[in-house]
PDB file of N, CA and C in Angstrom:
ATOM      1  N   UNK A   1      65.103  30.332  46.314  1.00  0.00           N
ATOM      2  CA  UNK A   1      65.762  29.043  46.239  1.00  0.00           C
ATOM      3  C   UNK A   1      67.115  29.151  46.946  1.00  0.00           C
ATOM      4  N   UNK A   2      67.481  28.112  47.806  1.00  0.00           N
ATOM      5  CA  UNK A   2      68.854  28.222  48.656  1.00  0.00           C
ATOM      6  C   UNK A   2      69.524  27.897  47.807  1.00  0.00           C
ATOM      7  N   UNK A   3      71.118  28.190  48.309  1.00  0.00           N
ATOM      8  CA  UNK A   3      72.086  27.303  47.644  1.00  0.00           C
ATOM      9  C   UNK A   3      72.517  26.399  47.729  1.00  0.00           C
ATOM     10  N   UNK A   4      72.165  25.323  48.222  1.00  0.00           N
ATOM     11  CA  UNK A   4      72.110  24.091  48.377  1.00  0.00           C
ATOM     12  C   UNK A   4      71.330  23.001  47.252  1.00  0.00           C
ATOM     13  N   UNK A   5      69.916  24.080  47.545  1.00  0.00           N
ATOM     14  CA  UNK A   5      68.784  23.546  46.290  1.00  0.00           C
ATOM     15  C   UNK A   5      69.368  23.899  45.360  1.00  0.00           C
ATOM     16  N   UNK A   6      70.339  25.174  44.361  1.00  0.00           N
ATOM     17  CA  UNK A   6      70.340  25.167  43.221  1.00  0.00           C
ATOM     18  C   UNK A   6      72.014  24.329  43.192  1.00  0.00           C
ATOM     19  N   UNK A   7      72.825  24.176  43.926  1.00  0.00           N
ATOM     20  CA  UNK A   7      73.544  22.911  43.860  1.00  0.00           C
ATOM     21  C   UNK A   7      73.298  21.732  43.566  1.00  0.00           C
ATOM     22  N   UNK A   8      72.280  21.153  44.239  1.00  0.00           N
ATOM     23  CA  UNK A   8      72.122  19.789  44.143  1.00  0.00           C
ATOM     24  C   UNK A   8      70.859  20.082  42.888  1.00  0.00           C
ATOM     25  N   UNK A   9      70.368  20.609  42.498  1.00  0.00           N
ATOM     26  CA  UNK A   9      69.916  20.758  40.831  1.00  0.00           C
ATOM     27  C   UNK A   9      70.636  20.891  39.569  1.00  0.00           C
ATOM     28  N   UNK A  10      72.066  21.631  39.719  1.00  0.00           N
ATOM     29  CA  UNK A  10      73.236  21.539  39.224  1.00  0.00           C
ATOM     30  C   UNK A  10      74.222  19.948  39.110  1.00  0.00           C
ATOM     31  N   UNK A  11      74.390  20.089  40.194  1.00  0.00           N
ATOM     32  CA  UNK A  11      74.901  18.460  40.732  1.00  0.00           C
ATOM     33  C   UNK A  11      74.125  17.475  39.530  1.00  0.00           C
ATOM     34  N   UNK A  12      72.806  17.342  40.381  1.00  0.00           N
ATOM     35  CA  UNK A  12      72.356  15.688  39.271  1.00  0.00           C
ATOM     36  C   UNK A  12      72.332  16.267  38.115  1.00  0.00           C
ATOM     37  N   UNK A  13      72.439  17.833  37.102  1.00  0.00           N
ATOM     38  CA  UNK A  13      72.629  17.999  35.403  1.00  0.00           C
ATOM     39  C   UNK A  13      74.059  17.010  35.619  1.00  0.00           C
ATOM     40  N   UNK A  14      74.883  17.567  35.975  1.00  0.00           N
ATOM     41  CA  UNK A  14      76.550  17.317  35.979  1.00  0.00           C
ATOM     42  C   UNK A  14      76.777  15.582  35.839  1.00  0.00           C
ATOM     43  N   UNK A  15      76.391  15.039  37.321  1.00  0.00           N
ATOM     44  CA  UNK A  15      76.955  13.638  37.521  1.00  0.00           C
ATOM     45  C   UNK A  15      75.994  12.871  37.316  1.00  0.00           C
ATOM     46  N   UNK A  16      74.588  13.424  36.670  1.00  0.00           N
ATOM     47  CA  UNK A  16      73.422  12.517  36.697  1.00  0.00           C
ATOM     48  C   UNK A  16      72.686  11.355  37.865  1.00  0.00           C
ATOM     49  N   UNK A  17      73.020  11.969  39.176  1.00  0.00           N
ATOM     50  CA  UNK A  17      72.415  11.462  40.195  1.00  0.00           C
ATOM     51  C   UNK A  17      72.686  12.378  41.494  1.00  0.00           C
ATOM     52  N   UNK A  18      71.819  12.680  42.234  1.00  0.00           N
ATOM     53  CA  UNK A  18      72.059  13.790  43.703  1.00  0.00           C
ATOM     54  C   UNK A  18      72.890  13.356  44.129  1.00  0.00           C
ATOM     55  N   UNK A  19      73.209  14.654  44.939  1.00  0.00           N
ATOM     56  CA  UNK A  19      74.572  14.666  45.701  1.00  0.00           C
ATOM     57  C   UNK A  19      74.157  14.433  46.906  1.00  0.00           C
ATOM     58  N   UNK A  20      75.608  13.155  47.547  1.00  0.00           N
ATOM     59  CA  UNK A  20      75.391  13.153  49.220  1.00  0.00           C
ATOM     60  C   UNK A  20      75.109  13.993  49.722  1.00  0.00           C
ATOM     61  N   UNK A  21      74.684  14.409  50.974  1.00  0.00           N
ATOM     62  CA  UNK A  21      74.909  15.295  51.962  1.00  0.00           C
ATOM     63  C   UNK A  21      75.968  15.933  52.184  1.00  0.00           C
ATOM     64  N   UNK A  22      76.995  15.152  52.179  1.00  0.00           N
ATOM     65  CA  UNK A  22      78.669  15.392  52.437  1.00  0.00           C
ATOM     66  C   UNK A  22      78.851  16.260  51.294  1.00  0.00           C
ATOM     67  N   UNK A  23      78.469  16.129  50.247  1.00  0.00           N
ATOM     68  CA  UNK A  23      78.878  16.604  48.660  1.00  0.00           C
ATOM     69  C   UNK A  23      78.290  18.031  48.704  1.00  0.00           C
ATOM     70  N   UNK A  24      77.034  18.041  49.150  1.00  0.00           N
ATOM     71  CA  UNK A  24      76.592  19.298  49.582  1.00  0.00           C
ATOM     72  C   UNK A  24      76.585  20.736  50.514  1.00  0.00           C
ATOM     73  N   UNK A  25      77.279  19.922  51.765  1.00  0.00           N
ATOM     74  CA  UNK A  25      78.140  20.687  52.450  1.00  0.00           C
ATOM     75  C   UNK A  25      79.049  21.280  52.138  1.00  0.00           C
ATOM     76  N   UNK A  26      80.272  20.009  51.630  1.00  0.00           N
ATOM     77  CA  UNK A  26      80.892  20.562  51.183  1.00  0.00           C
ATOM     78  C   UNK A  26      81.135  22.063  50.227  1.00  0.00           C
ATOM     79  N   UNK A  27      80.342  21.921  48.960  1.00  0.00           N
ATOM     80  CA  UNK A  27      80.244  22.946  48.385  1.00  0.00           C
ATOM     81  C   UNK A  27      79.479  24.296  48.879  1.00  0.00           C
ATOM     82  N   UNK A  28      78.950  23.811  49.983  1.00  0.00           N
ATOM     83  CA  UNK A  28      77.973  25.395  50.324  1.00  0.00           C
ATOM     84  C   UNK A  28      78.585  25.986  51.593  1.00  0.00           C
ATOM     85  N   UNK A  29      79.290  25.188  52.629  1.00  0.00           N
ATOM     86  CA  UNK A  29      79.513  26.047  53.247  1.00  0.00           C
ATOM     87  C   UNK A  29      80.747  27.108  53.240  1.00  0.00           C
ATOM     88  N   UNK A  30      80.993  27.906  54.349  1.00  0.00           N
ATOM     89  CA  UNK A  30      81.777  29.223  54.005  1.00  0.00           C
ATOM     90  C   UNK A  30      83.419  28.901  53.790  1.00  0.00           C
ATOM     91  N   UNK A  31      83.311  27.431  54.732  1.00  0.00           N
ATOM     92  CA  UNK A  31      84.947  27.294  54.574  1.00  0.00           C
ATOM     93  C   UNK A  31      85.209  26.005  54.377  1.00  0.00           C
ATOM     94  N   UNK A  32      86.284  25.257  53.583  1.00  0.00           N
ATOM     95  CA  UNK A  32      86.828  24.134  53.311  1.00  0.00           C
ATOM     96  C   UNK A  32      87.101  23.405  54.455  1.00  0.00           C
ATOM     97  N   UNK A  33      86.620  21.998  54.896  1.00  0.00           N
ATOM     98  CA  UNK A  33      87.093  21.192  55.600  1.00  0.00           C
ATOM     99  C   UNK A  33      88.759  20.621  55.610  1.00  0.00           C
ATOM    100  N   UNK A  34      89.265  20.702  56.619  1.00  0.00           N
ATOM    101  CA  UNK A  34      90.764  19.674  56.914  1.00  0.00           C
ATOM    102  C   UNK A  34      90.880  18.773  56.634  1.00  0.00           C
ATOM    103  N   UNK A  35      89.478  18.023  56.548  1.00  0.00           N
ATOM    104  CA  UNK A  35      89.570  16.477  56.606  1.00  0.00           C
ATOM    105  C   UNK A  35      88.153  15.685  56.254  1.00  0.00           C
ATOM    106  N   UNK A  36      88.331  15.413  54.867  1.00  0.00           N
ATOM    107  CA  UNK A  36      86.535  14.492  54.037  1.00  0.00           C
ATOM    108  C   UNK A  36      87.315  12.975  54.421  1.00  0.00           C
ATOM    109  N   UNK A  37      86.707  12.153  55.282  1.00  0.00           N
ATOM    110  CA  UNK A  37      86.578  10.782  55.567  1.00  0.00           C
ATOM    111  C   UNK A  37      85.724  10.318  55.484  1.00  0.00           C
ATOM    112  N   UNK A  38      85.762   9.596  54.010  1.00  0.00           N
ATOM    113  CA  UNK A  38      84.383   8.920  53.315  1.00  0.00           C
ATOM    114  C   UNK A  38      85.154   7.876  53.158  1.00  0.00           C
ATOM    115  N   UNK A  39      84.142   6.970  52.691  1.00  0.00           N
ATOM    116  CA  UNK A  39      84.611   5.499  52.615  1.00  0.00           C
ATOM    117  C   UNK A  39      85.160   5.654  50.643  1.00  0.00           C
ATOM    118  N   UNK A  40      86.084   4.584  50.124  1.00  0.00           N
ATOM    119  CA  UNK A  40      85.760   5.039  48.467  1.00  0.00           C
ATOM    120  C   UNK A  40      84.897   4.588  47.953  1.00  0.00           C
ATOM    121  N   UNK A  41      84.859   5.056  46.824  1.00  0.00           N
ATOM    122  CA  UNK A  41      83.475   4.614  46.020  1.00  0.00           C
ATOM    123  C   UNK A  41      82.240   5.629  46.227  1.00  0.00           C
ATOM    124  N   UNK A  42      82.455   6.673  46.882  1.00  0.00           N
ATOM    125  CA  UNK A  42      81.172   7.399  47.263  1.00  0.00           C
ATOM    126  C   UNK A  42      81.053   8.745  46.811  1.00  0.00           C
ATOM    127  N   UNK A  43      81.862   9.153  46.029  1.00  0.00           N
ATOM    128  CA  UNK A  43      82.099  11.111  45.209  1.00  0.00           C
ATOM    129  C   UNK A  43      82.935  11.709  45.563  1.00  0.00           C
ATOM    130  N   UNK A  44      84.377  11.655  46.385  1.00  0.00           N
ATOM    131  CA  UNK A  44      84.887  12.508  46.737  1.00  0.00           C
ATOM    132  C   UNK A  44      85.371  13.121  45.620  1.00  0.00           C
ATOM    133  N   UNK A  45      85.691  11.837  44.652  1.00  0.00           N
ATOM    134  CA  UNK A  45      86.423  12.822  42.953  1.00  0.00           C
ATOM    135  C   UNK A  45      85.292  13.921  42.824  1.00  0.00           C
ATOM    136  N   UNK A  46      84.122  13.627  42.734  1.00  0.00           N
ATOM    137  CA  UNK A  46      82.820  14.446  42.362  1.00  0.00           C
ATOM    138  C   UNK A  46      83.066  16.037  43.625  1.00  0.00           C
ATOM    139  N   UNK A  47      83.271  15.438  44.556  1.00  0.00           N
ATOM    140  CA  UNK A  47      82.990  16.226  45.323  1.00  0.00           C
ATOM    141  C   UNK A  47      84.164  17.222  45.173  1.00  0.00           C
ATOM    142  N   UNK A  48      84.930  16.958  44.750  1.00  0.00           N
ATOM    143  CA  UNK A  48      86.394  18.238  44.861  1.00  0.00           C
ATOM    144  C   UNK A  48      85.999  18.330  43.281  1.00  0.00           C
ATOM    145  N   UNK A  49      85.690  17.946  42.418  1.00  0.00           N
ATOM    146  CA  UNK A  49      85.945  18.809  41.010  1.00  0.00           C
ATOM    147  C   UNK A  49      84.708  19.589  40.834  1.00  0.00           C
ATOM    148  N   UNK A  50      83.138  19.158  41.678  1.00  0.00           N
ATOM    149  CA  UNK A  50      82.082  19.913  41.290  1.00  0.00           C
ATOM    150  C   UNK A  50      81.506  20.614  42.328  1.00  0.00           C
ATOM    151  N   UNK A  51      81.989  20.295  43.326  1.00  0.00           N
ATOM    152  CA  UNK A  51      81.789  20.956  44.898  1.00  0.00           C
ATOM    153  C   UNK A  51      82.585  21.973  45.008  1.00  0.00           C
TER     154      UNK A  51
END
């Protein structure tokens, strides 16, 4: 199982619905982005406290 798959299996226990794409990146790859430009309303809270 990747880590992506056991993220986003983690993810919907946590926030009770899958994670964007963006949400998923975020948390898996090796290094932190400069710059998440999402529109609001879409997880970034999610994405920095569970990502």
């Amino acid at each position: 199982m990747t880590s992506k798959v056991k993220f986003a299996r983690w993810f919907q226990q946590a926030a009770g619905h899958e994670p964007y794409p963006y949400q998923t990146r975020f948390a898996c790859e090796g290094t932190l982005p400069e710059l998440v430009d999402v529109p609001t309303g879409i997880g970034r809270t999610a994405m920095a406290m569970l990502g």
